[in-house]
Protein backbone atom coordinates (compact mmCIF):
# COMPACT_ATOMS: atom_id res chain seq x y z
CA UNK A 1 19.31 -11.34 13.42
CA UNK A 2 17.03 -8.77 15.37
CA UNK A 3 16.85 -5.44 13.14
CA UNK A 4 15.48 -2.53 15.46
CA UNK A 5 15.36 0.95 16.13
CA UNK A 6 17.86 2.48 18.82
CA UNK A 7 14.06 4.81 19.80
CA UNK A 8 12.62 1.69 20.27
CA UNK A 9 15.26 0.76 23.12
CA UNK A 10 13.33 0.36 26.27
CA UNK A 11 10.85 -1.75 24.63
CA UNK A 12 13.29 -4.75 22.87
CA UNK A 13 15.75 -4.83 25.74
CA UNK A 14 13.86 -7.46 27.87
CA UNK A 15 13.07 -9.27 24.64
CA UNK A 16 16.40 -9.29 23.71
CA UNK A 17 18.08 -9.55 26.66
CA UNK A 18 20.14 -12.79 26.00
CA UNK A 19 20.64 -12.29 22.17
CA UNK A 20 23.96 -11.83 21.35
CA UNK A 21 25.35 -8.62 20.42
CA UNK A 22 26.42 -9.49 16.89
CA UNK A 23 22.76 -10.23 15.77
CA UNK A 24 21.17 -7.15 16.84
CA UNK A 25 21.30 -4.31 14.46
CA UNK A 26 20.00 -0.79 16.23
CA UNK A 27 19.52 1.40 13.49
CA UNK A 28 19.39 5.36 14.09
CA UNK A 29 16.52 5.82 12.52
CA UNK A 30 13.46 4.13 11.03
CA UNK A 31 14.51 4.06 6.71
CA UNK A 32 11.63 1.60 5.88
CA UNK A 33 11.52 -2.23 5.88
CA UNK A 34 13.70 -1.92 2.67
CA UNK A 35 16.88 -0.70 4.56
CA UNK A 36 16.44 -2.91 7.29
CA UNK A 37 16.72 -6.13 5.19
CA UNK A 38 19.85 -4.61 3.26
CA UNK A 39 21.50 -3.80 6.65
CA UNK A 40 20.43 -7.40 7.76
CA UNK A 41 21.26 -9.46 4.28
CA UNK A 42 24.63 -7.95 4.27
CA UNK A 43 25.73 -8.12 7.81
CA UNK A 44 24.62 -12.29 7.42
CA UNK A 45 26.31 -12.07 3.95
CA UNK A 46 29.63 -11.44 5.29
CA UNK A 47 29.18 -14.60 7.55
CA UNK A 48 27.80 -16.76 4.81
CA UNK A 49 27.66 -16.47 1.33
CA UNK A 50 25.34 -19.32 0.76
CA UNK A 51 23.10 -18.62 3.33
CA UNK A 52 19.46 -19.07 3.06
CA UNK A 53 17.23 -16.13 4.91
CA UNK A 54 14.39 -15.49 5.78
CA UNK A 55 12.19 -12.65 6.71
CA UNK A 56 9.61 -12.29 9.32
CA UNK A 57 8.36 -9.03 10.51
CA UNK A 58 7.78 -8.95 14.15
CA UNK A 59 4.08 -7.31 14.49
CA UNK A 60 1.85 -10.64 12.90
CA UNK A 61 -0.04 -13.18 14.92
CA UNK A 62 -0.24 -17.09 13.47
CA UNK A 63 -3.52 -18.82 15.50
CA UNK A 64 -1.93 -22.05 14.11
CA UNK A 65 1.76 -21.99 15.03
CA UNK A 66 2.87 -25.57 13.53
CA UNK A 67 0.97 -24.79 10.41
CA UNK A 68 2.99 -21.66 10.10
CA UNK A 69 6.39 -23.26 11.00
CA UNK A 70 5.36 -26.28 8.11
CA UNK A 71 5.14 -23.78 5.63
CA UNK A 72 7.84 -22.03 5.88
CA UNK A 73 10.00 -25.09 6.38
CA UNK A 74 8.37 -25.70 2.76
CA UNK A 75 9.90 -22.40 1.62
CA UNK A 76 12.83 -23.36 2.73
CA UNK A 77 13.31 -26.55 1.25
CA UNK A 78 12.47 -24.63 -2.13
CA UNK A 79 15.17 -21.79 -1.68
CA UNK A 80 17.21 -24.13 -1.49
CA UNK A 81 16.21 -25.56 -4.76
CA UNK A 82 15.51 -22.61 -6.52
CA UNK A 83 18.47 -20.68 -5.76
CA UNK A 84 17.48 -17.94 -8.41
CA UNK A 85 14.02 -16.86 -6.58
CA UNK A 86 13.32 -15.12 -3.93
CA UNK A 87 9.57 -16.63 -2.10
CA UNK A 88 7.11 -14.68 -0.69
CA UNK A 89 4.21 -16.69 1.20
CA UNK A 90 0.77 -15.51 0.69
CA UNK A 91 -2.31 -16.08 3.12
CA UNK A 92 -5.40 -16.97 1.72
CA UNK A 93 -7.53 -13.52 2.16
CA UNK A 94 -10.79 -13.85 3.99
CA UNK A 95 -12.21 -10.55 2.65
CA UNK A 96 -11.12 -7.67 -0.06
CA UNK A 97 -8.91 -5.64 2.56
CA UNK A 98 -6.96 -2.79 1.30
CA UNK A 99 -4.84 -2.53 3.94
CA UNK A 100 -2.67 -5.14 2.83
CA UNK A 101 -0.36 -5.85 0.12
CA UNK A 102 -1.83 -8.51 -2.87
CA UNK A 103 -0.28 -11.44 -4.89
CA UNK A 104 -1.41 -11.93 -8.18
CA UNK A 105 -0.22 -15.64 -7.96
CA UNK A 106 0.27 -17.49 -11.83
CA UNK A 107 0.87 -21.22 -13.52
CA UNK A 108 2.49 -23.50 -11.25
CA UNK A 109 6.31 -22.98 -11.02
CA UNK A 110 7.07 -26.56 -11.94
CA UNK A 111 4.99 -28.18 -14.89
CA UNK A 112 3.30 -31.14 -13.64
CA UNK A 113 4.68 -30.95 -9.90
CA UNK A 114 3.22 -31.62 -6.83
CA UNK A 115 4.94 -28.82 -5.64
CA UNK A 116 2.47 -25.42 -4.27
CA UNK A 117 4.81 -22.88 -5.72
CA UNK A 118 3.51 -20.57 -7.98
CA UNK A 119 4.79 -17.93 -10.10
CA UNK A 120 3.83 -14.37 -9.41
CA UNK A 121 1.86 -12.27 -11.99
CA UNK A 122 2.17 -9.07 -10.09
CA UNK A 123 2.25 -7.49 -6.59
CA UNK A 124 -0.70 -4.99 -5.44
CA UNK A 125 0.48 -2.94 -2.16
CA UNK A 126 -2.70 -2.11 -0.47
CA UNK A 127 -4.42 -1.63 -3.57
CA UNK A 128 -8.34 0.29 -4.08
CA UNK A 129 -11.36 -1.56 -2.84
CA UNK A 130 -12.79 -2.90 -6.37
CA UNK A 131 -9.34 -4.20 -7.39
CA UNK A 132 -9.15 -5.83 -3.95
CA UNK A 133 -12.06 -7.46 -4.48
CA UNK A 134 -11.77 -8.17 -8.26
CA UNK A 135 -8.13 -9.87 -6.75
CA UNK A 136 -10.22 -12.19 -4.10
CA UNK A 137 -12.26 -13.38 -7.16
CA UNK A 138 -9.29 -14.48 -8.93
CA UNK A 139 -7.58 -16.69 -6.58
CA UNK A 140 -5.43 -13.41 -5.49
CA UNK A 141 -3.09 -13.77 -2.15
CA UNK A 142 -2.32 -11.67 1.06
CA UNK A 143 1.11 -10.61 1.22
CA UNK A 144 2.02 -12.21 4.53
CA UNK A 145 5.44 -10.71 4.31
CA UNK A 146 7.36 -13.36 5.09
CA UNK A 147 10.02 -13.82 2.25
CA UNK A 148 12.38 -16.93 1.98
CA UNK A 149 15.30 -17.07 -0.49
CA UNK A 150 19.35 -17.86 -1.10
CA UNK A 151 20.86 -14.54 0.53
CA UNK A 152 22.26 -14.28 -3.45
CA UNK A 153 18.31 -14.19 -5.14
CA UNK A 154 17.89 -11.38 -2.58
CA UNK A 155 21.06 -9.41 -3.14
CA UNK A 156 20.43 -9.88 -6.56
CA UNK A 157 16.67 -8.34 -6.37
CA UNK A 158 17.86 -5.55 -3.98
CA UNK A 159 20.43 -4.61 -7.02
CA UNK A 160 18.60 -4.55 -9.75
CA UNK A 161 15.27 -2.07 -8.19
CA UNK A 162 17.39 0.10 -5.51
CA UNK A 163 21.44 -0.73 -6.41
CA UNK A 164 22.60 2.85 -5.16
CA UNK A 165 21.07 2.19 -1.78
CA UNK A 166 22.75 -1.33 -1.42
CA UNK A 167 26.15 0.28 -2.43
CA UNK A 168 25.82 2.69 -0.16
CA UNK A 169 25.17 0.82 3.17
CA UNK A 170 27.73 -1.94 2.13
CA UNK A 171 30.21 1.33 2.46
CA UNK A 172 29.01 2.37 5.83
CA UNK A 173 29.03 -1.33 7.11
CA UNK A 174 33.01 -1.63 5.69
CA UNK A 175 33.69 1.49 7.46
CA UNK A 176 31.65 0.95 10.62
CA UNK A 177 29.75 4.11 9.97
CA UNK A 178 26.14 3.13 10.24
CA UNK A 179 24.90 6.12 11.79
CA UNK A 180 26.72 8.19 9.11
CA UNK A 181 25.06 6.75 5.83
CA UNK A 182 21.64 7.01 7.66
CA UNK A 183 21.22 10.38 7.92
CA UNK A 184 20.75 10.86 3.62
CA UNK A 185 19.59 7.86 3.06
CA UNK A 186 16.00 7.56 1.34
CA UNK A 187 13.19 5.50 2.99
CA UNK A 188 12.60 2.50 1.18
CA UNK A 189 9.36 0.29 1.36
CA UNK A 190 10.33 -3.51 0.39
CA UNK A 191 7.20 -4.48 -0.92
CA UNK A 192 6.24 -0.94 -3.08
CA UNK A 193 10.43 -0.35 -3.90
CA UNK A 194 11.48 -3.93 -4.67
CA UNK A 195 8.87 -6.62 -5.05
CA UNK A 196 6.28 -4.69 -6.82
CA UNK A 197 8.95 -3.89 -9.57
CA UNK A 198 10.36 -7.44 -9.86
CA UNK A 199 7.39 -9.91 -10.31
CA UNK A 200 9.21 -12.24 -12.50
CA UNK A 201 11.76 -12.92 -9.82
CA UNK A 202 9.41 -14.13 -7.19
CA UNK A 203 7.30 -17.07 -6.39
CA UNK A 204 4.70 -17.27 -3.68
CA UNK A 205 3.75 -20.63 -1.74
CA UNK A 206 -0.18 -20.49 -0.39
CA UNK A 207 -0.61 -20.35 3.30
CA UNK A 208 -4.10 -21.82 3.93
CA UNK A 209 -3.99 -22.97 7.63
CA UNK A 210 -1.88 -20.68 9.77
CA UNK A 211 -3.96 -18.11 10.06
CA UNK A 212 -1.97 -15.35 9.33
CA UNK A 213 -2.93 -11.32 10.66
CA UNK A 214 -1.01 -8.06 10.38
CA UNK A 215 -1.11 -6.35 14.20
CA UNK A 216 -0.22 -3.34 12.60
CA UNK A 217 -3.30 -1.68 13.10
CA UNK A 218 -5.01 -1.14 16.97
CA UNK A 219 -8.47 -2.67 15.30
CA UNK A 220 -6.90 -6.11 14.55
CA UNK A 221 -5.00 -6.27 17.42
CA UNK A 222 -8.09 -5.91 19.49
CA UNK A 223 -9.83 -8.51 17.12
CA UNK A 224 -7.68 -10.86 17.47
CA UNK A 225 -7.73 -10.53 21.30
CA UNK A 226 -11.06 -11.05 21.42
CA UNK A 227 -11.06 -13.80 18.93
CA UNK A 228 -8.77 -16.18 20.77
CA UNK A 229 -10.65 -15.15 23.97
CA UNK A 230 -7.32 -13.25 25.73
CA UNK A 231 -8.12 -10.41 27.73
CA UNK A 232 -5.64 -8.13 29.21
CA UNK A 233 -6.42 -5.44 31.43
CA UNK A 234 -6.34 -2.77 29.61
CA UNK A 235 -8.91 -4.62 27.07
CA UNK A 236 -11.01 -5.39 30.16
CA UNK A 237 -11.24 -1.68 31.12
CA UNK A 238 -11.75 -0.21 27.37
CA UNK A 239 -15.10 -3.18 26.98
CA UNK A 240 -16.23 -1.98 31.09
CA UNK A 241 -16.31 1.44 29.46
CA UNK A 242 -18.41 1.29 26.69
CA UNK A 243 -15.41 2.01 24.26
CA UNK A 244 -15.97 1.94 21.25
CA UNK A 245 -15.18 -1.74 19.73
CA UNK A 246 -14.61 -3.23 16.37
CA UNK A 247 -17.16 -5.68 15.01
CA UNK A 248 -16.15 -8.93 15.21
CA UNK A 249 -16.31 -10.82 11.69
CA UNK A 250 -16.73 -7.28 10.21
CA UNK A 251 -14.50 -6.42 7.92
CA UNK A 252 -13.75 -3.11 9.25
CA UNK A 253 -10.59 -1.67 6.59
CA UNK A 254 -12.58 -1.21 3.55
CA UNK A 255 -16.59 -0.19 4.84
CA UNK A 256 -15.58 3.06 2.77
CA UNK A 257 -15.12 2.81 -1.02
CA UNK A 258 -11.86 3.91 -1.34
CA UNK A 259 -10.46 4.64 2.44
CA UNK A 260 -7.12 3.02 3.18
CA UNK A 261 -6.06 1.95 6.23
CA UNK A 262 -2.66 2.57 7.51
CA UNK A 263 0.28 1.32 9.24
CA UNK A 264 2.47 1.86 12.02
């Protein structure tokens, strides 16, 4: 299921040109990543009620594609298992950036297993430079993002951080007005609304080899570019210019004590 904005029209159509209808959910307006899953979960809910779903925003890059596809096969297999938790995977950081959001990853989930899962001590969304840092030092995870559970250990967390919201759009999707409950409802960040407020509930499984990076942000983008030696036009131009560049292997979202990068 495709969740997008109806604005953002002339830029999915050719991407989405033989999806069917049913799984593509325009919404009116941008109401934060929060809405979007509830509009998403509950549309696939009425489908499936023991569905298993998944989450995977659409602006990251993975250099290692089958790593990436492993581990979340791996979350799978454990939302399956552990129908009662909802699974967030974490990358392992490569530097104190406050740009993204933190795991504060615990004990293993399962005494004595071979299993990766961990429980979740608490959730930092783009937290200050030292507590970045002090996070790195202590085994701390990137917030990739990318959330596996049972459709139920999501409902469940959506109900007990935002319930009004969740009532609310399950109205508007049993009444086919969309575009009605949109225009008061709140805008809700997933990972500062619901997972920061529900630790307990969550489990993260380490991502060490896919080599997970946010493109939200016009500096990594044109990292990452240059890192895996693509080169658009437009890239060409901007380094025949003398454009101003960002340093490669310089960690360029935290040089200021305190500065905070943001996202589109």
């Amino acid at each position: 299921m495709f969740v997008v904005n109806k604005d953002h029209e002339t830029f999915y159509m050719e991407e989405l040109f033989d999806a069917n209808a049913s799984g593509i959910v325009a919404q009116p307006a941008n109401r934060g990543t929060g809405v979007a899953i509830i509009v998403a979960l509950l549309r696939i809910l009425k489908h499936d009620a023991d569905a298993v779903v998944a989450v995977f925003p659409s602006d990251h890059y993975f250099a290692d594609d089958a790593a990436f596809v492993a581990t979340v096969r791996s979350a799978i297999v454990a939302a399956r298992k552990y129908t009662e938790s909802v699974i967030l995977i974490g990358a392992e950081p490569q530097s104190p950036e406050v740009g993204y959001g933190w795991i504060e990853p615990g004990e293993p989930f399962v005494s004595g297993s071979q299993s990766p899962l961990l429980r979740v001590i608490g959730f930092w969304e783009k937290p200050p430079l030292a507590r970045a840092r002090e996070l790195m030092k202590i085994g701390g995870l990137w917030n990739t993002f990318v959330t596996v559970g049972h459709a139920s250990a999501f409902l469940e967390l959506f109900y007990s951080t935002i319930p009004h919201t969740v009532i609310k759009i399950a109205r508007a999707l049993d009444r086919d007005d969309l575009d009605g409950a949109y225009l008061d409802l709140d805008t809700i960040d997933f990972s500062m609304a619901v997972l920061s407020r529900e630790p307990h509930r969550l489990l993260v499984l380490p991502d060490a080899a896919s080599g997970w990076t946010d493109l939200g942000d016009p500096d990594r983008v044109i990292e990452t570019l240059i890192q895996e030696q693509i080169e658009p036009d437009w890239l060409r131009e901007m380094r025949g210019s003398g454009a101003p560049m960002p340093a490669i292997g310089v960690p360029t979202h935290f040089a200021i004590e305190g500065e905070r990068s943001t996202s589109w």
